[in-house]
Structure formats: structure tokens, C-alpha cells
N, C-alpha and C. Protein backbone atom coordinates (compact mmCIF):
# COMPACT_ATOMS: atom_id res chain seq x y z
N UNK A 1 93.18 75.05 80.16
CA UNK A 1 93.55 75.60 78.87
C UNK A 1 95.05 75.85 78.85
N UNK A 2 95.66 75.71 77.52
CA UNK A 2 96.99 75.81 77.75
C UNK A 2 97.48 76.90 77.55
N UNK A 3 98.44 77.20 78.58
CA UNK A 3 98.66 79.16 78.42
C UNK A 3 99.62 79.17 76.86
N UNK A 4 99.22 80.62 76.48
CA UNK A 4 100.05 81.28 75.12
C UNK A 4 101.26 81.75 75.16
N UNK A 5 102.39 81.21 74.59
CA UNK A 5 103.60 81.74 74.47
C UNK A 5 104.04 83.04 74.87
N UNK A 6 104.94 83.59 75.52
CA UNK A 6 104.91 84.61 76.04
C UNK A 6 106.00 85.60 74.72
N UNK A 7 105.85 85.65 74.00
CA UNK A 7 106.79 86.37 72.83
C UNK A 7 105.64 87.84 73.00
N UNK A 8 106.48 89.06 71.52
CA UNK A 8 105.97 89.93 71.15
C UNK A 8 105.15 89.67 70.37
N UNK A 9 105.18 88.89 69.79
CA UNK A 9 104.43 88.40 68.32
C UNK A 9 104.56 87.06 68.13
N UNK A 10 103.19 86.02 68.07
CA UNK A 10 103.21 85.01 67.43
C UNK A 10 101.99 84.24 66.95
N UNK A 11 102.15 83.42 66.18
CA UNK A 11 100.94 82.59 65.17
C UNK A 11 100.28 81.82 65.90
N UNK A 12 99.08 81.63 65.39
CA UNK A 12 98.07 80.80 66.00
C UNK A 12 97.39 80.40 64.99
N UNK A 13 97.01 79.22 64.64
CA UNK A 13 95.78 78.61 63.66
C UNK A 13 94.37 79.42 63.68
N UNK A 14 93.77 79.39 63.24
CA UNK A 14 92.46 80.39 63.32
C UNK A 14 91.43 79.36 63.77
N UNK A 15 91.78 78.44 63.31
CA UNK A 15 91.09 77.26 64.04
C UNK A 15 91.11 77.14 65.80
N UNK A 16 92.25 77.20 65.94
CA UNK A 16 92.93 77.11 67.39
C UNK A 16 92.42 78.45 68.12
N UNK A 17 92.14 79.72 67.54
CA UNK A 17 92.23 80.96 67.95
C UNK A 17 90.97 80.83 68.03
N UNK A 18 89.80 80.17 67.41
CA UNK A 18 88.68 80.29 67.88
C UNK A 18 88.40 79.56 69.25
N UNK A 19 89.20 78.72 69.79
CA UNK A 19 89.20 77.72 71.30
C UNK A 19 89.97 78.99 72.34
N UNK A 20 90.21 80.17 71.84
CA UNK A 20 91.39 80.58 72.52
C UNK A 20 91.32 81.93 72.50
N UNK A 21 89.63 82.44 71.96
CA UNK A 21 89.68 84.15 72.50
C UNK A 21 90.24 84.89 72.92
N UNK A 22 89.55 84.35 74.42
CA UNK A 22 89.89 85.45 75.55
C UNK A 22 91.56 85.44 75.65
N UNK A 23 92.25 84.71 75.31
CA UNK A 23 93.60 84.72 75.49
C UNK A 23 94.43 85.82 74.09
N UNK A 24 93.52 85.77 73.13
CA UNK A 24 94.13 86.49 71.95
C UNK A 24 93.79 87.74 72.25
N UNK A 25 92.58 87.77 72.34
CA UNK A 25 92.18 89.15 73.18
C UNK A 25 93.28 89.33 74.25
N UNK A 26 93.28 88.68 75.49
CA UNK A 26 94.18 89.44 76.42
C UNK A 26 95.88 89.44 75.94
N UNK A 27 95.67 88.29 74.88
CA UNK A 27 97.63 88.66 74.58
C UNK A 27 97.85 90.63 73.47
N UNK A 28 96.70 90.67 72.92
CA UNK A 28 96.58 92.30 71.95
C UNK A 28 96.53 93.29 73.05
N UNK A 29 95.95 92.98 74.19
CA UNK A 29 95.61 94.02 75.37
C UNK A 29 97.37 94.24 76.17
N UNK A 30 97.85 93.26 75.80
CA UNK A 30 99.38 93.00 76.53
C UNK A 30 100.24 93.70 76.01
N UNK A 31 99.94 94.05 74.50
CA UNK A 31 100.92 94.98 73.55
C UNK A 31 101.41 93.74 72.52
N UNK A 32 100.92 92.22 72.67
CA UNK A 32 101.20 91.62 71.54
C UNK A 32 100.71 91.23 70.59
N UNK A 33 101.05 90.86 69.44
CA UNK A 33 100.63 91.14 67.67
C UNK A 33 100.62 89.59 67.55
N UNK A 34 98.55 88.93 67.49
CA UNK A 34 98.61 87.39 67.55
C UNK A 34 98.54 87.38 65.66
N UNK A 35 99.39 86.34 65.11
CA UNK A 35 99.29 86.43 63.72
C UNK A 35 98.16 85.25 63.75
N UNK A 36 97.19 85.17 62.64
CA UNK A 36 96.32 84.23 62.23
C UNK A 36 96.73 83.16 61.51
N UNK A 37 97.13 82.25 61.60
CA UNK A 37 96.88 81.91 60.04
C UNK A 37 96.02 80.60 59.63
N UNK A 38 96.44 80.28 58.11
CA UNK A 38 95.72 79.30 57.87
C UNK A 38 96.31 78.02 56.71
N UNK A 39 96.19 77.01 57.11
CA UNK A 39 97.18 76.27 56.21
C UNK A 39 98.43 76.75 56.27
N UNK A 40 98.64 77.17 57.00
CA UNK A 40 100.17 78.08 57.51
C UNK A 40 100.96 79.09 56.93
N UNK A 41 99.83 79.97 56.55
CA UNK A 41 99.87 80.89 55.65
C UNK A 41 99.06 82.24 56.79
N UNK A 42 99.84 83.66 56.86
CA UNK A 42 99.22 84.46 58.23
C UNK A 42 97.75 85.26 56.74
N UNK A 43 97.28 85.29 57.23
CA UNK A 43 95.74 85.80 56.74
C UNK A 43 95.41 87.13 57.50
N UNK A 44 95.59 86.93 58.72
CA UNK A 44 95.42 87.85 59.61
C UNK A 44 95.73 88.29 61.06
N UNK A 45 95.77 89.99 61.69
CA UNK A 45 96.29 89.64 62.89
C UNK A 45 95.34 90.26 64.08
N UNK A 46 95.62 89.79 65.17
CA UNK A 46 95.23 90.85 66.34
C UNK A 46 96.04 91.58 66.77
N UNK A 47 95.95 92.59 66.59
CA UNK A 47 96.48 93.96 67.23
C UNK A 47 96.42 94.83 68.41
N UNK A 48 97.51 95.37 69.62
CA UNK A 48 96.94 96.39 70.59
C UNK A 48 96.32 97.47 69.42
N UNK A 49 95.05 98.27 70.16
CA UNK A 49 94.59 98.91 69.53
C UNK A 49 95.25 99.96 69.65
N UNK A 50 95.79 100.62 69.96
CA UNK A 50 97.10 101.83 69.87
C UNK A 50 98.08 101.73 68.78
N UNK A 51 98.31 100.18 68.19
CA UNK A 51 99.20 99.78 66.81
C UNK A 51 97.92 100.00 66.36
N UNK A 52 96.71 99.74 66.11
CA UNK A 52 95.62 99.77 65.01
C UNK A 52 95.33 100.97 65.05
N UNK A 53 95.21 102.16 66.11
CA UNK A 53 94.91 103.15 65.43
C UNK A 53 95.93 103.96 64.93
N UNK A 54 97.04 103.65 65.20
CA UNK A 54 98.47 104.43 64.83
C UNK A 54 98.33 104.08 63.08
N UNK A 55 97.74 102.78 62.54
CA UNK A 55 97.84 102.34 61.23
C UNK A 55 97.02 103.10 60.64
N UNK A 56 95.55 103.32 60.96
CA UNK A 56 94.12 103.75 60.77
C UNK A 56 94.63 105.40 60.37
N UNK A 57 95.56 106.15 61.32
CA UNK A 57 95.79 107.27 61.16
C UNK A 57 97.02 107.72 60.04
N UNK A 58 97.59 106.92 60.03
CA UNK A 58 98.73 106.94 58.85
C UNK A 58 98.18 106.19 57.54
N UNK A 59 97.20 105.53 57.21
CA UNK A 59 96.55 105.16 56.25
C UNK A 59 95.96 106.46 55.56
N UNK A 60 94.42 107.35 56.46
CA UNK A 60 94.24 108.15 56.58
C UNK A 60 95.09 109.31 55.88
N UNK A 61 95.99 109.94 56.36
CA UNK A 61 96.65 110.63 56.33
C UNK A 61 97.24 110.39 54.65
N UNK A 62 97.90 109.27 54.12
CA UNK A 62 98.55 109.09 53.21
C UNK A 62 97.54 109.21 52.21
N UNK A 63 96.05 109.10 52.27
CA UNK A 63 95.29 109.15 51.37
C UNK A 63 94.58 110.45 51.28
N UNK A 64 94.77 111.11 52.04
CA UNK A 64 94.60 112.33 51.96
C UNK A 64 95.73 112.84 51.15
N UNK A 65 97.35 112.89 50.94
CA UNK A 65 98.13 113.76 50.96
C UNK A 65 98.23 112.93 49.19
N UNK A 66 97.91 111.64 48.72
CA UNK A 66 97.59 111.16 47.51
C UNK A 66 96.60 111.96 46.79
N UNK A 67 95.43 111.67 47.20
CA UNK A 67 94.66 112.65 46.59
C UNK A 67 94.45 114.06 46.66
N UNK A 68 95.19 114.73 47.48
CA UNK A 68 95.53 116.28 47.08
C UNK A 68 96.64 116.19 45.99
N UNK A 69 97.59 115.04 45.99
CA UNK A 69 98.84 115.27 44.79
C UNK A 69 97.93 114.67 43.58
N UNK A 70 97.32 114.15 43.21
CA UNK A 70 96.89 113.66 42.03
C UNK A 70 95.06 113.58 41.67
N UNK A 71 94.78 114.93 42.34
CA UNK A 71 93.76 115.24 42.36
C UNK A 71 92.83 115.15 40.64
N UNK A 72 93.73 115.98 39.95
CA UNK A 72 93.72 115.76 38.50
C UNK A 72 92.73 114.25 37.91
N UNK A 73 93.97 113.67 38.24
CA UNK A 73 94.02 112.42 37.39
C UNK A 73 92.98 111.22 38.42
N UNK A 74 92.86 111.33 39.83
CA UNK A 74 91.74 110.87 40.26
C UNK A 74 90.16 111.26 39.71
N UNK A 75 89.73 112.58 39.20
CA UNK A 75 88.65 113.37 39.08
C UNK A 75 88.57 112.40 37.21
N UNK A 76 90.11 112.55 36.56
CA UNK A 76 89.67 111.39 35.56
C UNK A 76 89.61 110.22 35.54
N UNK A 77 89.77 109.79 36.52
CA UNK A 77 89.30 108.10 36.26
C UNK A 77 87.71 108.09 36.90
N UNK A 78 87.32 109.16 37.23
CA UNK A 78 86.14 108.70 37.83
C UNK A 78 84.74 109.47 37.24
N UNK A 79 85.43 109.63 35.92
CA UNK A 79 84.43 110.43 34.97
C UNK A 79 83.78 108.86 34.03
């Protein structure tokens, strides 16, 4: 199998990424960000999970501090 580029971050076909798991897996475990894409367009990525939950928690967080500011006007759109 042919080894994966050694960068911080880089693309892979999703096509290709399905021949190439365990390597996308172990390149996210490495601390690097595999981009997906398709027709050469990124769709999607693999992530260390320490960047995914750092996102998960600042997502979180921002939607909490949204809907305490516009509590109002959320309660009317959902009448």
C-alpha cells in the first residue's frame, strides 16, 4: 500500500479513502486533518478527536449563549 503524505493536512478522494482506512484513521490519530473530497471538491474531513471535541464544545457553547440572547424571538418562531 502506498504510504500517505506526511503534511498537517491533506486531501484524499473518498473513493481512494475507502482503499485507505486504516491509514486515515492513523493519519487523525497523528494530529492530522485528512480532507475528503469529491470531484475535487472537500465534502468532508477526518479529524484528531481533541480538534472534534474542541469544535463539539464551542458549537455547544455558542448555542447556548444564542439562545439565552434571543430567547424572545426563538420562543416566536416556534409558536
Amino acid at each position: 500500500m502506498t504510504a500517505l503524505p506526511d503534511f498537517d493536512a491533506w486531501e484524499l478522494p473518498v473513493s481512494e479513502a475507502r482503499d485507505k482506512l486504516a491509514e486515515v484513521v492513523a493519519a487523525a490519530e497523528a494530529g492530522k486533518v485528512v480532507h475528503l473530497t469529491r470531484h475535487g471538491r472537500r465534502v468532508a474531513a477526518v479529524v484528531p478527536e481533541a480538534m472534534a471535541e474542541t469544535a463539539d464544545s464551542q458549537v455547544r457553547e455558542l448555542s447556548q449563549r444564542f439562545a439565552s440572547k434571543h430567547r424572545a424571538l426563538l420562543d416566536r418562531l416556534a409558536e
